[in-house]
PDB file of N, CA and C in Angstrom:
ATOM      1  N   UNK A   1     176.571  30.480-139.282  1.00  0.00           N
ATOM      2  CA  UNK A   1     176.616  31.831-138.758  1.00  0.00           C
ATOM      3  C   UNK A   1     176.946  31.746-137.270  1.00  0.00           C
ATOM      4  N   UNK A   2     177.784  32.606-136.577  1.00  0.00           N
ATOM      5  CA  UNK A   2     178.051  32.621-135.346  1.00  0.00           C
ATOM      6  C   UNK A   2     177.639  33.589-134.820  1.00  0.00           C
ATOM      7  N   UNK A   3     176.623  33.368-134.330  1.00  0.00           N
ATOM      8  CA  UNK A   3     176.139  34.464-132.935  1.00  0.00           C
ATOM      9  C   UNK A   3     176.161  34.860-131.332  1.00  0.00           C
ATOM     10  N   UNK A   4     176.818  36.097-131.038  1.00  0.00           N
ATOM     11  CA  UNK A   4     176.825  35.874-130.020  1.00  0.00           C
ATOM     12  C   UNK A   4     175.979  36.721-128.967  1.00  0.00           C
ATOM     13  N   UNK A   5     175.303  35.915-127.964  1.00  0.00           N
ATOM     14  CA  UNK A   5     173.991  36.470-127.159  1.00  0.00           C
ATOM     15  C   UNK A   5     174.330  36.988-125.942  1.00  0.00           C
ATOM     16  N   UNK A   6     174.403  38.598-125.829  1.00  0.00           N
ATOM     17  CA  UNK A   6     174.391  38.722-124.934  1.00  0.00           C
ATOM     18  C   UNK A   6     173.132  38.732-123.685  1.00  0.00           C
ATOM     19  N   UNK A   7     172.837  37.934-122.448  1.00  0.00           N
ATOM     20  CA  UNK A   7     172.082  37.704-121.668  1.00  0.00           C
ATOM     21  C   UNK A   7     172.232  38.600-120.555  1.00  0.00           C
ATOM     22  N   UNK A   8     170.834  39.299-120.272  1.00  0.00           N
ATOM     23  CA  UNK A   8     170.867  40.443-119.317  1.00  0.00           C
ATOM     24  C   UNK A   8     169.771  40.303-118.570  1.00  0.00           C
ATOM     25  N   UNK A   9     170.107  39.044-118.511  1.00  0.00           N
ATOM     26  CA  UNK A   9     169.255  38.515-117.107  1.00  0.00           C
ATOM     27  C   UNK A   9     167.481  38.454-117.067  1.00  0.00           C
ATOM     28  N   UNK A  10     166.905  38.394-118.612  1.00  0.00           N
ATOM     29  CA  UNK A  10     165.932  37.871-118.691  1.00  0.00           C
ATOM     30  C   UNK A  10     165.757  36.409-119.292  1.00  0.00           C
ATOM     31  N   UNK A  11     164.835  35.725-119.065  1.00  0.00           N
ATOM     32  CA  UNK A  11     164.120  34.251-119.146  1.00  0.00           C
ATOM     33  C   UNK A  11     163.958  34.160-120.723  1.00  0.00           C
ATOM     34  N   UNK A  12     163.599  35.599-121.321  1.00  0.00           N
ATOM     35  CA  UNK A  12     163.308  35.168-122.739  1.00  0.00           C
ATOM     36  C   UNK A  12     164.460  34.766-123.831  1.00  0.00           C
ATOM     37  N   UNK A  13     165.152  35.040-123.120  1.00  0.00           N
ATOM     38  CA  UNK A  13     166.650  34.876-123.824  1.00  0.00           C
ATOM     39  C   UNK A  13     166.622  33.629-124.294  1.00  0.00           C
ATOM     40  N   UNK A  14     166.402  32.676-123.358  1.00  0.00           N
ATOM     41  CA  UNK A  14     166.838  31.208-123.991  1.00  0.00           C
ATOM     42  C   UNK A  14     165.788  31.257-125.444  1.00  0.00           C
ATOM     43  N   UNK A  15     164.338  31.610-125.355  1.00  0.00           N
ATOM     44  CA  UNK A  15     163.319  31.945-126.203  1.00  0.00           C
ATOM     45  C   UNK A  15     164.110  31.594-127.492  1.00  0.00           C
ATOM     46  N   UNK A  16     165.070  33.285-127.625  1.00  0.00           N
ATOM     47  CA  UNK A  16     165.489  33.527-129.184  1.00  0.00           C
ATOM     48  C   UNK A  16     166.912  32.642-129.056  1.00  0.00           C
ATOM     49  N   UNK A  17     167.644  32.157-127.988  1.00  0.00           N
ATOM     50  CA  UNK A  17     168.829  31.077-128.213  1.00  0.00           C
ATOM     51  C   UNK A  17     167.737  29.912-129.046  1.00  0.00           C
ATOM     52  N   UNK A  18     167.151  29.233-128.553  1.00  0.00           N
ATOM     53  CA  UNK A  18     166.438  28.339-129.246  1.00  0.00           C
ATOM     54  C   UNK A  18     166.038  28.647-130.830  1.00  0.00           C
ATOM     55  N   UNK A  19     165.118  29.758-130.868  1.00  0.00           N
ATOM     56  CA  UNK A  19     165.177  30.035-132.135  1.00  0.00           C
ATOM     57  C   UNK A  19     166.564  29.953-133.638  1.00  0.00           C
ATOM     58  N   UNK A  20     167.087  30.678-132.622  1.00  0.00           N
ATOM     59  CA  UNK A  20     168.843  30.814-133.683  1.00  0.00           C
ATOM     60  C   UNK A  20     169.101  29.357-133.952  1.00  0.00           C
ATOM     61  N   UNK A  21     169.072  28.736-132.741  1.00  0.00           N
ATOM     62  CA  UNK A  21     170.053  27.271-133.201  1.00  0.00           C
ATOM     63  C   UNK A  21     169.033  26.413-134.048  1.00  0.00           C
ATOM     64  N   UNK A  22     167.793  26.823-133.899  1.00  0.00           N
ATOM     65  CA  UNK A  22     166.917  26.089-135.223  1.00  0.00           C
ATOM     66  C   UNK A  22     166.938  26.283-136.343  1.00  0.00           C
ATOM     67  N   UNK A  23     167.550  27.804-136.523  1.00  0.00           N
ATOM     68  CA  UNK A  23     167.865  28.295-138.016  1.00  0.00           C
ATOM     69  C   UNK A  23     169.341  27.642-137.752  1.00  0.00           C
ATOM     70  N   UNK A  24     169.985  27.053-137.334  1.00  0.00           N
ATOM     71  CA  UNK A  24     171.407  27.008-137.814  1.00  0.00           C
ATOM     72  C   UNK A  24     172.354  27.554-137.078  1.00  0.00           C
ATOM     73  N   UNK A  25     172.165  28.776-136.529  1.00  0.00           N
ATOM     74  CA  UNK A  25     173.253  29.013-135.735  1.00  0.00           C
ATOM     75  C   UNK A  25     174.227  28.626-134.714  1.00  0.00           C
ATOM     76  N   UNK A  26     175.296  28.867-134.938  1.00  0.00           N
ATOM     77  CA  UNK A  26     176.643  28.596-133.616  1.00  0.00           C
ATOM     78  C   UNK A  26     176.104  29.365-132.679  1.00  0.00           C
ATOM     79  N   UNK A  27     175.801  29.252-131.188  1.00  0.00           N
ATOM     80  CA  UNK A  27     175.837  29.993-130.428  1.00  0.00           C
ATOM     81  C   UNK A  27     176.715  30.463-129.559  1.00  0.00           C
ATOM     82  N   UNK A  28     176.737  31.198-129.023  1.00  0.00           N
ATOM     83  CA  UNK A  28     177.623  31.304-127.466  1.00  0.00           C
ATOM     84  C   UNK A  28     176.984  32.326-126.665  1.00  0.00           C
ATOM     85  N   UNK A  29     176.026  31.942-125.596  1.00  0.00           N
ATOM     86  CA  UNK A  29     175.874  32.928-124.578  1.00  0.00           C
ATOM     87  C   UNK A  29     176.447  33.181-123.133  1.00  0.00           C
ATOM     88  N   UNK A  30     176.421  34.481-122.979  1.00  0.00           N
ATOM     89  CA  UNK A  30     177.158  34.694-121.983  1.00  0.00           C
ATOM     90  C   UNK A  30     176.467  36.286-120.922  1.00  0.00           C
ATOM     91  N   UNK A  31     176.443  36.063-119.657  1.00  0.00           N
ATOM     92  CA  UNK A  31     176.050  37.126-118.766  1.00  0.00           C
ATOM     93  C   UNK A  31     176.387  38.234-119.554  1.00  0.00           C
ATOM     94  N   UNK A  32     175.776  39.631-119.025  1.00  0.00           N
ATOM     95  CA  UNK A  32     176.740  40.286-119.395  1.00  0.00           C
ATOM     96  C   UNK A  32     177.427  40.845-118.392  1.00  0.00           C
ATOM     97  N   UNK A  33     177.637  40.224-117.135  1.00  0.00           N
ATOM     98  CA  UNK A  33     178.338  41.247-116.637  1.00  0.00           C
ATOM     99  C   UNK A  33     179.511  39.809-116.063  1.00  0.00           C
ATOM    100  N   UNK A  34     179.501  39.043-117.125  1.00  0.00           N
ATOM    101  CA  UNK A  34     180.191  37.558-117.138  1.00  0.00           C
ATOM    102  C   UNK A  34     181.431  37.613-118.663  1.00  0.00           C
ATOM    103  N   UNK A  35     181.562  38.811-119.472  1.00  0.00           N
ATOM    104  CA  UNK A  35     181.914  38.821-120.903  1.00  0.00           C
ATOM    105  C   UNK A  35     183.203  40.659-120.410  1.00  0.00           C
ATOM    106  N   UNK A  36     183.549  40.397-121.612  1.00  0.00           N
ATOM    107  CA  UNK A  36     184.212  42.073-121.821  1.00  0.00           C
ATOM    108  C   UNK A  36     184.434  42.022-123.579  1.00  0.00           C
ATOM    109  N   UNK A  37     184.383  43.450-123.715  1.00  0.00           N
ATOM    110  CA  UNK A  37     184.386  43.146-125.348  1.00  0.00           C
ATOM    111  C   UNK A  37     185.216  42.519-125.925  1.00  0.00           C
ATOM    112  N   UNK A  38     186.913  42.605-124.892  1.00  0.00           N
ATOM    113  CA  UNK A  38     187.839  41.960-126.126  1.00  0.00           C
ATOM    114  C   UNK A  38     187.479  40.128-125.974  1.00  0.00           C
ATOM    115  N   UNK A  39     186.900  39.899-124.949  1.00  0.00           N
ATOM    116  CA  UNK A  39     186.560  38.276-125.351  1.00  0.00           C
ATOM    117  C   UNK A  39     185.450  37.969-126.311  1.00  0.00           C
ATOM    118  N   UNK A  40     184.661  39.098-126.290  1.00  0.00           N
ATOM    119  CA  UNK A  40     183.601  39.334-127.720  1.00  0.00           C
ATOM    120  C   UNK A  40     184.293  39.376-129.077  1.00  0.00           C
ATOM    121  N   UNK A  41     185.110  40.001-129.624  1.00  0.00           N
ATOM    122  CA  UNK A  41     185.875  39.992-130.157  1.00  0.00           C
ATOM    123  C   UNK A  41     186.888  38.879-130.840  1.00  0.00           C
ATOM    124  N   UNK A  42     187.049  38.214-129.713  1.00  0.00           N
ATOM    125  CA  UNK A  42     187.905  37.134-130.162  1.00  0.00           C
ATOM    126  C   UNK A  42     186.906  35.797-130.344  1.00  0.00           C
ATOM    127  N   UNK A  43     185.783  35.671-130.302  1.00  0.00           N
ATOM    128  CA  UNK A  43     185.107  35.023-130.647  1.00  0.00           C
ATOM    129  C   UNK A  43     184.282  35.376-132.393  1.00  0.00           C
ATOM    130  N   UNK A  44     184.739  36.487-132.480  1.00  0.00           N
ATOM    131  CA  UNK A  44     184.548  37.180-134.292  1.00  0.00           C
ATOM    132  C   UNK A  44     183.291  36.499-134.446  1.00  0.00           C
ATOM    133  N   UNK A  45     182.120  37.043-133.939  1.00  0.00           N
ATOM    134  CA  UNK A  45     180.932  36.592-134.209  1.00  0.00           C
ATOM    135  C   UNK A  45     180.681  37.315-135.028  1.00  0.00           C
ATOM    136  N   UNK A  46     179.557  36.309-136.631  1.00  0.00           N
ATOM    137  CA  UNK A  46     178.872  37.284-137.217  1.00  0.00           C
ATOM    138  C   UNK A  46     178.012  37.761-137.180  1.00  0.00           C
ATOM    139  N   UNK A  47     177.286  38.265-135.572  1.00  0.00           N
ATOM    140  CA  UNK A  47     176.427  39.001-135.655  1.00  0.00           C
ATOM    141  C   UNK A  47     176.263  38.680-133.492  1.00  0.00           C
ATOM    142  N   UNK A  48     175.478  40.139-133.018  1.00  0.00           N
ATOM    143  CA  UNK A  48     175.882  39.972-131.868  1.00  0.00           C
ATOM    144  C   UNK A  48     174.505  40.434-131.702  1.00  0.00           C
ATOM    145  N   UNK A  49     173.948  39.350-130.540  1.00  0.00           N
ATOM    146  CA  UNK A  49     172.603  40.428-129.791  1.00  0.00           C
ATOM    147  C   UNK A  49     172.829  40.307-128.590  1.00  0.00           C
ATOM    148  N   UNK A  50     171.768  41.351-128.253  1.00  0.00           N
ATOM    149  CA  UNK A  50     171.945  41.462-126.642  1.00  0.00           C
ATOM    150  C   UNK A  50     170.318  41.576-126.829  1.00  0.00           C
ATOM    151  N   UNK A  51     169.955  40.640-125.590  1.00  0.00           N
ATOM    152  CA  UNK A  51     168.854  40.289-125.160  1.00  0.00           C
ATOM    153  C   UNK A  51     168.167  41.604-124.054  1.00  0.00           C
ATOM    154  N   UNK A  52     166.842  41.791-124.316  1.00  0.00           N
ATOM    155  CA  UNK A  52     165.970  42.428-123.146  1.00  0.00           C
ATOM    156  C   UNK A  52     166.554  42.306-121.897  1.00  0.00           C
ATOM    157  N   UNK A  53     166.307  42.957-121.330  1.00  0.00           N
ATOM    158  CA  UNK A  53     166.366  43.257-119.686  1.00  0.00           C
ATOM    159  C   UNK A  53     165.317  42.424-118.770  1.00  0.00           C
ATOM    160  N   UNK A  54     165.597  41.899-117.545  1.00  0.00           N
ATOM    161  CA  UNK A  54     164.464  41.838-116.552  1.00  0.00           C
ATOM    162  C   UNK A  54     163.549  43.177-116.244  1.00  0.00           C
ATOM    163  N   UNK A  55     162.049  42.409-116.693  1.00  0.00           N
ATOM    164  CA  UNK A  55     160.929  43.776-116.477  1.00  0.00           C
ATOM    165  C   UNK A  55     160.940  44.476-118.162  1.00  0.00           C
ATOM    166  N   UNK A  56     161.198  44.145-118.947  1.00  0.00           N
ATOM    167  CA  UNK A  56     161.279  44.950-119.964  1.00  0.00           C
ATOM    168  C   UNK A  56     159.882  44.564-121.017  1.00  0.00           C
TER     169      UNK A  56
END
């Protein structure tokens, strides 16, 4: 499965990156203000999160 994480600048992020790649997953994370959708896109992930916020 390929997932892709979007990171918004909280710590817990790596948290659930770790998690995914223990189940198996491809990762790819990326800032978000480091990404734009069509490079989201061309990475045809099957399935996309975006991580909590700082303070959230």
């Amino acid at each position: 499965m390929r997932v892709f994480m979007i990171d918004n600048y909280d710590s817990f992020t790596y948290n659930i990156v770790h998690y995914l790649a223990e189940l198996g997953a491809e990762l790819i994370v990326k800032r978000n203000d480091e990404i734009t959708v069509e490079e989201i896109e061309k990475f045809s992930p099957d399935a996309l999160v975006i991580s909590p916020g700082p303070c959230t």
